[in-house]
N, C-alpha and C. Protein backbone atom coordinates (compact mmCIF):
# COMPACT_ATOMS: atom_id res chain seq x y z
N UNK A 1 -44.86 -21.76 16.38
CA UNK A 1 -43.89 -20.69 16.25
C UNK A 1 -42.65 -21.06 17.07
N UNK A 2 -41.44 -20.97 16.21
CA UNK A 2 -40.89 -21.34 17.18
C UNK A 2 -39.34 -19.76 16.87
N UNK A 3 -38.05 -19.93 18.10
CA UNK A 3 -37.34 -18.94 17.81
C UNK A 3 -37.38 -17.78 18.96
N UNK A 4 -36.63 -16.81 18.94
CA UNK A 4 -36.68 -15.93 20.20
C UNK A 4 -38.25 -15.29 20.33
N UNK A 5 -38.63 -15.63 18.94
CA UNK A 5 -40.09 -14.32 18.81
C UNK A 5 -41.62 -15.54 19.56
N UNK A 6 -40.75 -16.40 19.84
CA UNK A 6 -42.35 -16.72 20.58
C UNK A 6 -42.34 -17.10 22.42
N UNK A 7 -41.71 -16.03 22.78
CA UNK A 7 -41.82 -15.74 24.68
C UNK A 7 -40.77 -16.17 25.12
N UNK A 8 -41.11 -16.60 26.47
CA UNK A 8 -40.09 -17.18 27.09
C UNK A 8 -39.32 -17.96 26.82
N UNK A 9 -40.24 -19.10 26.27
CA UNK A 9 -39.80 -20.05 25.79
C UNK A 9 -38.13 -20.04 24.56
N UNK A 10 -39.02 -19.13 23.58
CA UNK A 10 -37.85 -18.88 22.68
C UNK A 10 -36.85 -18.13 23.16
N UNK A 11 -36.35 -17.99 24.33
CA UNK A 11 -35.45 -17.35 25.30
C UNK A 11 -35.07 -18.14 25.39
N UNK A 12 -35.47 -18.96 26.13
CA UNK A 12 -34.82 -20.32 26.86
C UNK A 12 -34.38 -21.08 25.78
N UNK A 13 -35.06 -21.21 25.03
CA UNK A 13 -34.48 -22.29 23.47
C UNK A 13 -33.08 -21.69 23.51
N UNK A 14 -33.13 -20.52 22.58
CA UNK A 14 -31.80 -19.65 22.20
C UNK A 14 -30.61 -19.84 23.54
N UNK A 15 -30.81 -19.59 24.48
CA UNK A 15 -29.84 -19.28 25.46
C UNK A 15 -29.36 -20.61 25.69
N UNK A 16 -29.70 -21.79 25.52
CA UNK A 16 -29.52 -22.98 25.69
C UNK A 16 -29.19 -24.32 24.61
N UNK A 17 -29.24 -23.54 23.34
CA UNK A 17 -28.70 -24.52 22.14
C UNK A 17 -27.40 -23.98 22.30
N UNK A 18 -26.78 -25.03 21.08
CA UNK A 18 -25.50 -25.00 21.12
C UNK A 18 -25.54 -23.42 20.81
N UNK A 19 -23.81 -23.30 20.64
CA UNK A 19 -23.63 -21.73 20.01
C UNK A 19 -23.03 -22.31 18.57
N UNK A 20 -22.83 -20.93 18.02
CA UNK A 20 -22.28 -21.41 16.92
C UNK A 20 -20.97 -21.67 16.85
N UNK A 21 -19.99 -22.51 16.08
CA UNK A 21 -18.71 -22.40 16.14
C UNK A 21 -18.00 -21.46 15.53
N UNK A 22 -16.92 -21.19 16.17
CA UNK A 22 -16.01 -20.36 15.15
C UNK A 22 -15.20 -21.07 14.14
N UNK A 23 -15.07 -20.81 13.10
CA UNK A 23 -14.52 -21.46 11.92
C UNK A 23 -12.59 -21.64 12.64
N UNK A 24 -12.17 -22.33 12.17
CA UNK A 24 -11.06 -22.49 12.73
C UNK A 24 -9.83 -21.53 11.99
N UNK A 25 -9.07 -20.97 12.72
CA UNK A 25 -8.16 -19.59 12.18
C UNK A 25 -7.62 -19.79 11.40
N UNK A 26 -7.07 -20.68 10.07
CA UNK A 26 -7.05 -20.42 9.12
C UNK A 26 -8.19 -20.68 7.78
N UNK A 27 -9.40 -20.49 8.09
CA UNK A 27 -10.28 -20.02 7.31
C UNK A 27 -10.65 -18.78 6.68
N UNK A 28 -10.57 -19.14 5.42
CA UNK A 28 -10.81 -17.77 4.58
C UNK A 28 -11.89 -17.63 4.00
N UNK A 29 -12.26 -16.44 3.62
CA UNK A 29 -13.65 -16.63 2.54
C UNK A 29 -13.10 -17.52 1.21
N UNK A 30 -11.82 -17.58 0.75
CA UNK A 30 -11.71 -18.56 -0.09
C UNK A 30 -11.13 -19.20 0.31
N UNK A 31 -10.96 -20.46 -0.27
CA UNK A 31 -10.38 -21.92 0.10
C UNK A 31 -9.06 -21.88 -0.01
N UNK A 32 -8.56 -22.27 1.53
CA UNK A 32 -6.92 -21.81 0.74
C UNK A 32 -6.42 -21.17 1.25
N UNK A 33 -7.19 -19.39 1.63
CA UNK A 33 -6.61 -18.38 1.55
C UNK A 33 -6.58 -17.96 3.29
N UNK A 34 -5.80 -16.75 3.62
CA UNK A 34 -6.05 -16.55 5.10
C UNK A 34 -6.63 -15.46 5.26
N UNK A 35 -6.73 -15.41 6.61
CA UNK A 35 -7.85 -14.43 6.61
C UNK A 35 -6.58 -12.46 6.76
N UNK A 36 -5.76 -12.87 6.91
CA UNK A 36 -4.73 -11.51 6.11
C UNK A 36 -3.57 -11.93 6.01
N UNK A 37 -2.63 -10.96 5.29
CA UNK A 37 -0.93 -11.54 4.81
C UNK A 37 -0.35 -11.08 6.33
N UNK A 38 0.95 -12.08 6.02
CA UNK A 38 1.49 -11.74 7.36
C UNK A 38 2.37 -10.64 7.17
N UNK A 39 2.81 -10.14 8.24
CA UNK A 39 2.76 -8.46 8.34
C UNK A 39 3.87 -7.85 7.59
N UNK A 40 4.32 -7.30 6.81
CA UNK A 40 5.66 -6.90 5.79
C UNK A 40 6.59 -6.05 6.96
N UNK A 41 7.65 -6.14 7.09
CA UNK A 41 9.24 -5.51 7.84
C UNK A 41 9.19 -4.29 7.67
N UNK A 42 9.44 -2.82 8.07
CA UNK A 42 9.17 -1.91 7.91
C UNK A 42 10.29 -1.68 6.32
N UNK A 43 11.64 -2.10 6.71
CA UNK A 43 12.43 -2.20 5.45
C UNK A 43 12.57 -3.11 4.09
N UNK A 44 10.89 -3.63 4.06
CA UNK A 44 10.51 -4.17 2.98
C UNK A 44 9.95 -3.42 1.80
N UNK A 45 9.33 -2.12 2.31
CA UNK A 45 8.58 -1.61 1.69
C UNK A 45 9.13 -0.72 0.58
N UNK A 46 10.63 -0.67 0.32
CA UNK A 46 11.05 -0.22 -0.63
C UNK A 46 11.31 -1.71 -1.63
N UNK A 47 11.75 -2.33 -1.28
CA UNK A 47 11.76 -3.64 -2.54
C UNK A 47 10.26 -3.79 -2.83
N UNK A 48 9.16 -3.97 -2.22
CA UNK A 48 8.11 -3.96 -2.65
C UNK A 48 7.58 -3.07 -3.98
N UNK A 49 7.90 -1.53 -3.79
CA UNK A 49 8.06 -1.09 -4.24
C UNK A 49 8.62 -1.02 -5.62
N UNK A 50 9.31 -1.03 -5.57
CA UNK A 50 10.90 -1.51 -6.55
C UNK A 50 10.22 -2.61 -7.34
N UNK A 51 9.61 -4.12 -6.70
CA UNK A 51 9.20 -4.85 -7.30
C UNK A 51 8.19 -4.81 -8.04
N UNK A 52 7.23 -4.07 -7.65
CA UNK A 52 5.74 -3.56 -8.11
C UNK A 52 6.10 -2.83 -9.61
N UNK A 53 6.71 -2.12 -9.38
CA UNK A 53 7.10 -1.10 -10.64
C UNK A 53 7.62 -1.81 -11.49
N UNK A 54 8.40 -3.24 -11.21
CA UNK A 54 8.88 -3.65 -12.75
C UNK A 54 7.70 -4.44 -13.28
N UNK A 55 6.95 -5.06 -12.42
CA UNK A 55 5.98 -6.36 -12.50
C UNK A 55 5.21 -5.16 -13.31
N UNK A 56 4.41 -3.64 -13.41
CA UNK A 56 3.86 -3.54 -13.91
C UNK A 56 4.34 -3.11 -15.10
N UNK A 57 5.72 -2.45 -14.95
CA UNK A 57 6.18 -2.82 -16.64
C UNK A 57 6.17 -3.21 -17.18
N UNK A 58 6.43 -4.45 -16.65
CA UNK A 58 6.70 -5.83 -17.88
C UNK A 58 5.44 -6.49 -18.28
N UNK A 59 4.54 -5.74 -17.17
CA UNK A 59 2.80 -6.53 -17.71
C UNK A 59 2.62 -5.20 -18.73
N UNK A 60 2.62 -4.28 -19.05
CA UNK A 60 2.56 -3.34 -19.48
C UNK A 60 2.95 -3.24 -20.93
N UNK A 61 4.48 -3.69 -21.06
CA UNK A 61 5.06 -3.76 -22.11
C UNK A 61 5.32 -5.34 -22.75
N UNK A 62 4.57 -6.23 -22.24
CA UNK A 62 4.20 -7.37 -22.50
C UNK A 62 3.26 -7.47 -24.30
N UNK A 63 2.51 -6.19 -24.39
CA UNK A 63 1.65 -6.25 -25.20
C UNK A 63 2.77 -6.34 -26.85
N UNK A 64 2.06 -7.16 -27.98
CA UNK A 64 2.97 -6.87 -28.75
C UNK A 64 2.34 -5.61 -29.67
N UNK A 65 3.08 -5.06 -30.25
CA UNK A 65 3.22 -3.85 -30.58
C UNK A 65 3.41 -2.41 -29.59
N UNK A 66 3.88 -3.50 -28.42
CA UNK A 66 3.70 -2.13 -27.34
C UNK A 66 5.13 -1.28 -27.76
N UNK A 67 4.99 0.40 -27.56
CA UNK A 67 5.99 0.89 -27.70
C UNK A 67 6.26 2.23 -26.71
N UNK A 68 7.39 2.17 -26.12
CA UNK A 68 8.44 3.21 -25.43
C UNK A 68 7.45 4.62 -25.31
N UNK A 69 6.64 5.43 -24.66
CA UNK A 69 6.67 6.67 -24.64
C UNK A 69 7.12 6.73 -23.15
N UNK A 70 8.29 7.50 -23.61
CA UNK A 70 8.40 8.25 -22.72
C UNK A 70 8.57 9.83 -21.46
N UNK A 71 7.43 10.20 -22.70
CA UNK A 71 6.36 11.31 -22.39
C UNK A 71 5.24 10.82 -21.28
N UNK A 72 4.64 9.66 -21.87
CA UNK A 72 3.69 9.07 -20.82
C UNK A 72 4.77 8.58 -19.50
N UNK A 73 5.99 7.96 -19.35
CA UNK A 73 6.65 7.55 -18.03
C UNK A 73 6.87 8.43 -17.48
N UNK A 74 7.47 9.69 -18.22
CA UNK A 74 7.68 11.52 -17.51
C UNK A 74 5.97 11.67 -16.90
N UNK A 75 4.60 11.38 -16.78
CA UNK A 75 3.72 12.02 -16.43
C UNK A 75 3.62 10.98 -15.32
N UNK A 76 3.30 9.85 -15.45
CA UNK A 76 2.97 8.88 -14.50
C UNK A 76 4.61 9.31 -13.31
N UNK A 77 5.59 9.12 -13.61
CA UNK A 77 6.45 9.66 -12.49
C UNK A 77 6.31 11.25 -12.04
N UNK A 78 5.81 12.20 -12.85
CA UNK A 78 5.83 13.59 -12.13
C UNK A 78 4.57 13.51 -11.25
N UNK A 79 3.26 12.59 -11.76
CA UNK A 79 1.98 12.51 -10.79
C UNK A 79 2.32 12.05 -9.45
N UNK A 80 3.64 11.03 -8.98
CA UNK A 80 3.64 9.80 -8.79
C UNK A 80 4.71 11.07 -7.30
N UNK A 81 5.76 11.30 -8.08
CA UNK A 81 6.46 12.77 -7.15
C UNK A 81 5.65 13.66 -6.80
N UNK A 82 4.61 14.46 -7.52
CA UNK A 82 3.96 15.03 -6.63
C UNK A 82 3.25 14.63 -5.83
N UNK A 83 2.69 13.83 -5.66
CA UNK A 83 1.67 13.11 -4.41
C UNK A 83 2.87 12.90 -3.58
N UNK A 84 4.06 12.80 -3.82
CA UNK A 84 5.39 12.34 -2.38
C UNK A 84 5.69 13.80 -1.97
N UNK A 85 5.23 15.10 -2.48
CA UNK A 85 6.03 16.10 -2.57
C UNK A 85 4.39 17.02 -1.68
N UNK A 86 3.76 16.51 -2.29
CA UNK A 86 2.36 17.28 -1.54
C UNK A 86 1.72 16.28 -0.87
N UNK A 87 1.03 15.44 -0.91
CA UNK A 87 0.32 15.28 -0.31
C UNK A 87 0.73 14.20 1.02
N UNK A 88 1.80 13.39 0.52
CA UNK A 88 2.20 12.77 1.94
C UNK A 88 2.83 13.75 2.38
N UNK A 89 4.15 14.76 2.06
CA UNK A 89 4.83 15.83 3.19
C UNK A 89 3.50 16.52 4.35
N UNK A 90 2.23 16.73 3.21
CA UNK A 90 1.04 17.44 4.12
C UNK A 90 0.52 16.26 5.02
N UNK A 91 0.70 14.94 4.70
CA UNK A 91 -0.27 13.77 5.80
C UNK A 91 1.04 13.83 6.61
N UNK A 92 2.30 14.32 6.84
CA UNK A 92 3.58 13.93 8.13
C UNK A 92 3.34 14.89 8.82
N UNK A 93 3.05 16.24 8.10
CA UNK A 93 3.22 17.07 8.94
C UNK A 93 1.90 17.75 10.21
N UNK A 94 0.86 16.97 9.36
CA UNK A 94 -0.39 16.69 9.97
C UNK A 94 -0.29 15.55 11.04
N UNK A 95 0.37 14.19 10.93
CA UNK A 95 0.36 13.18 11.48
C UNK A 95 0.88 13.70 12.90
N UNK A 96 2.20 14.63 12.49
CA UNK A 96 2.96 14.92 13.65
C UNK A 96 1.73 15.09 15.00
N UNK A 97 0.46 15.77 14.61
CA UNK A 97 -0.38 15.92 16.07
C UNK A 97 -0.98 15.12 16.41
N UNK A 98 -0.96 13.94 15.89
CA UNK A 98 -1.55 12.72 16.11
C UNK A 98 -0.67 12.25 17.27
N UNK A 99 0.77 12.52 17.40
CA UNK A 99 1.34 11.74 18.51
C UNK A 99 1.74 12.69 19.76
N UNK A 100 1.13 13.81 19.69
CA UNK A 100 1.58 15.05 20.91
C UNK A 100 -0.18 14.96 21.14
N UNK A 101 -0.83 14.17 21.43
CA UNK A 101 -2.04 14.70 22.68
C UNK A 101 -2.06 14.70 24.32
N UNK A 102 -2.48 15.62 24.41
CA UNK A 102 -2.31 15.70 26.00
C UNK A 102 -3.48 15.59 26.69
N UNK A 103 -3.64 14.70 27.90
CA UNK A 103 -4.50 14.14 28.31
C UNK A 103 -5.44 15.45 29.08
N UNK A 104 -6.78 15.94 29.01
CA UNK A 104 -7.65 16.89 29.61
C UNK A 104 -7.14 16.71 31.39
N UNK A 105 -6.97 16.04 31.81
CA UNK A 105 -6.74 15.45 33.21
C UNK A 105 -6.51 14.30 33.69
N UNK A 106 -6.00 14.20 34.72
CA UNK A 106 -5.44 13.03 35.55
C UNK A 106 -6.12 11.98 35.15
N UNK A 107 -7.15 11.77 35.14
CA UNK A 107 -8.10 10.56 35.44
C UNK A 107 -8.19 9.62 34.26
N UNK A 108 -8.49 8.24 34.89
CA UNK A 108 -7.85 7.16 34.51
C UNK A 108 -8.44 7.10 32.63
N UNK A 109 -9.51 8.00 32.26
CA UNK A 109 -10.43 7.51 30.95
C UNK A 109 -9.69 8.57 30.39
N UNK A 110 -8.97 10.05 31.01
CA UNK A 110 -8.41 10.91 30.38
C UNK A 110 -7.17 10.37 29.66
N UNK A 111 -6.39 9.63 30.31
CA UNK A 111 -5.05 9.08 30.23
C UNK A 111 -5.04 7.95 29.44
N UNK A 112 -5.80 7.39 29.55
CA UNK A 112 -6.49 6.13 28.79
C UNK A 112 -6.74 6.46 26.95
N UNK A 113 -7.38 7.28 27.26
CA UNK A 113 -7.74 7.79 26.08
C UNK A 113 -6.67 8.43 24.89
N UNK A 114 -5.53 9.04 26.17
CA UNK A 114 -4.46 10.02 25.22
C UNK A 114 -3.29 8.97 24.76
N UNK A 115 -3.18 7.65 25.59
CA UNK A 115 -2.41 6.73 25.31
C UNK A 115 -2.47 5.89 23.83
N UNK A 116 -3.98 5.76 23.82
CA UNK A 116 -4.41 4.49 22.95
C UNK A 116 -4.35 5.95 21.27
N UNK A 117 -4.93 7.13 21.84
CA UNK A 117 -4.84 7.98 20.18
C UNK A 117 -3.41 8.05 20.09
N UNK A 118 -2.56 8.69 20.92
CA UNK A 118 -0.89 8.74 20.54
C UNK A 118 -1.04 7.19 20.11
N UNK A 119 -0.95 6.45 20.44
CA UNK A 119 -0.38 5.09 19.77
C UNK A 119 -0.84 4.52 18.09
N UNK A 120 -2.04 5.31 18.57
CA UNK A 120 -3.00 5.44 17.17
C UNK A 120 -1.85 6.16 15.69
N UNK A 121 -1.81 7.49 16.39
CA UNK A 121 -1.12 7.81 15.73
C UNK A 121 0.32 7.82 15.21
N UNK A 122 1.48 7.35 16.42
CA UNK A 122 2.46 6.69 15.89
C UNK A 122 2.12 5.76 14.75
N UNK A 123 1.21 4.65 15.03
CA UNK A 123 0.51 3.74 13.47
C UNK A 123 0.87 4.44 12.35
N UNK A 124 0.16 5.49 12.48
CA UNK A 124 -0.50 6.30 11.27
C UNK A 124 0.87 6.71 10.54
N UNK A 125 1.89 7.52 11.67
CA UNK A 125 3.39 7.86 11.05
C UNK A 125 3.95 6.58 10.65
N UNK A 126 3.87 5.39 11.16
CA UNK A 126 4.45 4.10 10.36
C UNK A 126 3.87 4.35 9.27
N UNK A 127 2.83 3.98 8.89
CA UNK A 127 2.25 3.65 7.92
C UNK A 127 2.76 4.76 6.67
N UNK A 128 2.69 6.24 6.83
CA UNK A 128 3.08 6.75 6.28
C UNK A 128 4.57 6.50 5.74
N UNK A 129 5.52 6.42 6.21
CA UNK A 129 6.78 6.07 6.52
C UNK A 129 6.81 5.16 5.57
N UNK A 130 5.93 4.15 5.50
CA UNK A 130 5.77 2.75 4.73
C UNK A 130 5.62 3.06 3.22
N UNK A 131 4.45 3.75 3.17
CA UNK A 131 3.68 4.26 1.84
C UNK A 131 5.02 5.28 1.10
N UNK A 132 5.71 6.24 2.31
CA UNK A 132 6.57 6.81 1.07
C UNK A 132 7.99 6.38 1.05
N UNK A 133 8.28 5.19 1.73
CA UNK A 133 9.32 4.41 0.92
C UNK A 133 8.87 3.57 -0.17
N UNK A 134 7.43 3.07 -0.21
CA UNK A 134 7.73 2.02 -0.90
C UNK A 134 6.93 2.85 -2.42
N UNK A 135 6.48 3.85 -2.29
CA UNK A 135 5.64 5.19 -3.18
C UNK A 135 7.46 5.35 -4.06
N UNK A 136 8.30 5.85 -3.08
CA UNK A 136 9.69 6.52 -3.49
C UNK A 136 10.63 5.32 -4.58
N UNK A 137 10.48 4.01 -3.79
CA UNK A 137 11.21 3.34 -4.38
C UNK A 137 10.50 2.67 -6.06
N UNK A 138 8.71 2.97 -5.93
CA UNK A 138 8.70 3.02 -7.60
C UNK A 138 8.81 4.04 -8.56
N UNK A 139 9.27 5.02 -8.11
CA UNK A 139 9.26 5.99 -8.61
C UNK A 139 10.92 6.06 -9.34
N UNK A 140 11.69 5.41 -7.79
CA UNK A 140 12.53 5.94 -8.46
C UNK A 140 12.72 4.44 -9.97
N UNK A 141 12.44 3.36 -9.05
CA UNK A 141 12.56 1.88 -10.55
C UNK A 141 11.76 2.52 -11.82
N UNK A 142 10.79 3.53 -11.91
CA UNK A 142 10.29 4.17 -13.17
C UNK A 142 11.35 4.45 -13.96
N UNK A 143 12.00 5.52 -13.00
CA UNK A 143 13.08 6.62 -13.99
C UNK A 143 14.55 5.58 -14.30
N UNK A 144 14.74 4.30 -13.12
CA UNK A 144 15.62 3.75 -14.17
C UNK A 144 15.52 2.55 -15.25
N UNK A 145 14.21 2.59 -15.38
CA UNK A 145 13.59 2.05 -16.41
C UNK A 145 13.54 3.08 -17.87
N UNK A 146 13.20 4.05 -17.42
CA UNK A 146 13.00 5.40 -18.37
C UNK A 146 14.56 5.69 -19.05
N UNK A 147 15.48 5.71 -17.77
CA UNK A 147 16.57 5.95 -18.59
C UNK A 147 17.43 4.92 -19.47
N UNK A 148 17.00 3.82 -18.66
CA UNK A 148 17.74 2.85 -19.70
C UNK A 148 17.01 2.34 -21.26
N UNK A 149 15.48 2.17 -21.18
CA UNK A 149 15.52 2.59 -22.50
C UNK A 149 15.71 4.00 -23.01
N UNK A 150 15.80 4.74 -22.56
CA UNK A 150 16.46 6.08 -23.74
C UNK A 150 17.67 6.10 -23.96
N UNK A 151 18.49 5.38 -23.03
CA UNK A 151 19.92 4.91 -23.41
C UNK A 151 20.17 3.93 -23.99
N UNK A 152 19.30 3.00 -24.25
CA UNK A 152 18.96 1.93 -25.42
C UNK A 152 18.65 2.86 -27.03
N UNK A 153 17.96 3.03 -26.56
CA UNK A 153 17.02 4.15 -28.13
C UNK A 153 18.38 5.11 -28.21
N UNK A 154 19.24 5.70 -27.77
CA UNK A 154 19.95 6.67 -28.10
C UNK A 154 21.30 5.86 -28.97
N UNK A 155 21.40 3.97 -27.95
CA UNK A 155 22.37 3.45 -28.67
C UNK A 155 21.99 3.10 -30.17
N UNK A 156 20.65 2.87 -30.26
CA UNK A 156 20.49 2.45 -31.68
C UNK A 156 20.16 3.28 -32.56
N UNK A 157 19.97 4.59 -32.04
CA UNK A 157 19.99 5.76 -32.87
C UNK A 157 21.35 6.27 -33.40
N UNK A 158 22.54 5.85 -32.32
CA UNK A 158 23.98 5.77 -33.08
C UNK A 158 24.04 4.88 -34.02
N UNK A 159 23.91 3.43 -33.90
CA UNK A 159 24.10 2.61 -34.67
C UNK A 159 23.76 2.29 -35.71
N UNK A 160 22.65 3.21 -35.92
CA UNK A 160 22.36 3.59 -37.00
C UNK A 160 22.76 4.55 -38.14
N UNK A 161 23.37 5.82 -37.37
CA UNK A 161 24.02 6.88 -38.01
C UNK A 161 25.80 6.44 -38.20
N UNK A 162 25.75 5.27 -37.10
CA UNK A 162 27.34 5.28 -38.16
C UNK A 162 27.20 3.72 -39.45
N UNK A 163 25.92 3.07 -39.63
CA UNK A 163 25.57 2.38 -40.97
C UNK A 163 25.55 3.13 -41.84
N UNK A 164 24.82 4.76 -41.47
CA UNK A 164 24.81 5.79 -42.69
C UNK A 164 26.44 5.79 -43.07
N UNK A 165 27.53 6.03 -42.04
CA UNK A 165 28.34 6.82 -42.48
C UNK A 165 29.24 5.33 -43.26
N UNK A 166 29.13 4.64 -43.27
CA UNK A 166 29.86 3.27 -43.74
C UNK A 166 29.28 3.10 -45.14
N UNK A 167 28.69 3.90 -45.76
CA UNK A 167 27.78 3.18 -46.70
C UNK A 167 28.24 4.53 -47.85
C-alpha cells in the first residue's frame, strides 16, 4: 500500500516528494489561449457595443433570403431599453448601498471588512456603468440600422412610384 492512506510513512512520502508544478502563466485550457482577456478601458465599452450590434447584423442578415422586419428590430430594441430603463436603473440604485457601509466599530476586522465590501461595491457600480454603456450603445447601432434601412425601403418605394408616373 502505498500513498497518504498507509501511516506515517505515507505522510512522510507525500510531504517530501516533489510538489507539483504550476503550469507556466500563459497556459490555457486550450492551446494558445490565456487564461483571461486583458482588461477592456472603461470607455471601450460603448464601441464594443456598437461593434457587437453590427457583427450580429450582418451575421444575421448574412442568410440569403434573409429579409428586413422591422417589427422584429422594434421588439428586440424595446426588450433591449427596457432592461436599461428597469432593471439596470433598479441594479444603480440598489448598488448605491453597496458603497455607503459603515463599519459596526473601531476594530481592526470591523474596518477591514467595511473597506474591502465598499470596494466590492464600487466594482459592482463599474461594472454596471460598463454593461449600460456598452447595453446603450447597441441599442442605439440597432435603431440606426433600423432607420437606415427604412430610409432605404422608403427610397425605393419612391423610385418606384415615380417609374409608375413615367410610364
Amino acid at each position: 500500500m502505498t500513498g497518504p492512506g498507509r501511516g506515517p510513512q505515507g505522510v512522510y512520502d507525500q510531504l517530501n516528494a516533489t510538489p507539483p508544478q504550476a503550469p507556466p502563466p500563459s497556459a490555457g485550457m486550450i492551446a494558445g489561449a490565456t487564461a483571461a482577456p486583458p482588461p477592456v478601458a472603461p470607455d471601450q465599452y460603448s464601441k464594443l457595443g456598437s461593434g457587437q450590434a453590427k457583427a450580429d447584423f450582418a451575421a444575421a442578415s448574412a442568410n440569403s433570403g434573409w429579409e428586413f422586419d422591422p417589427a422584429a428590430m422594434d421588439q428586440v430594441i424595446k426588450a433591449l431599453q427596457d432592461s436599461l430603463d428597469n432593471d439596470y436603473s433598479r441594479a444603480n440604485v440598489e448598488a448605491t448601498f453597496l458603497t455607503g457601509i459603515d463599519a459596526m466599530g473601531t476594530e481592526v476586522g470591523s474596518e477591514g471588512y467595511v473597506a474591502k465590501a465598499n470596494a466590492s461595491g464600487a466594482a459592482y457600480q463599474e461594472f454596471l456603468r460598463s454593461a449600460v454603456d456598452y447595453t446603450t450603445a447597441y441599442v442605439d447601432t440597432l435603431r440606426q440600422i433600423r432607420d437606415a434601412y427604412q430610409r432605404q425601403d422608403q427610397a425605393a418605394l419612391d423610385a418606384i412610384r415615380d417609374v409608375g408616373k413615367a410610364v
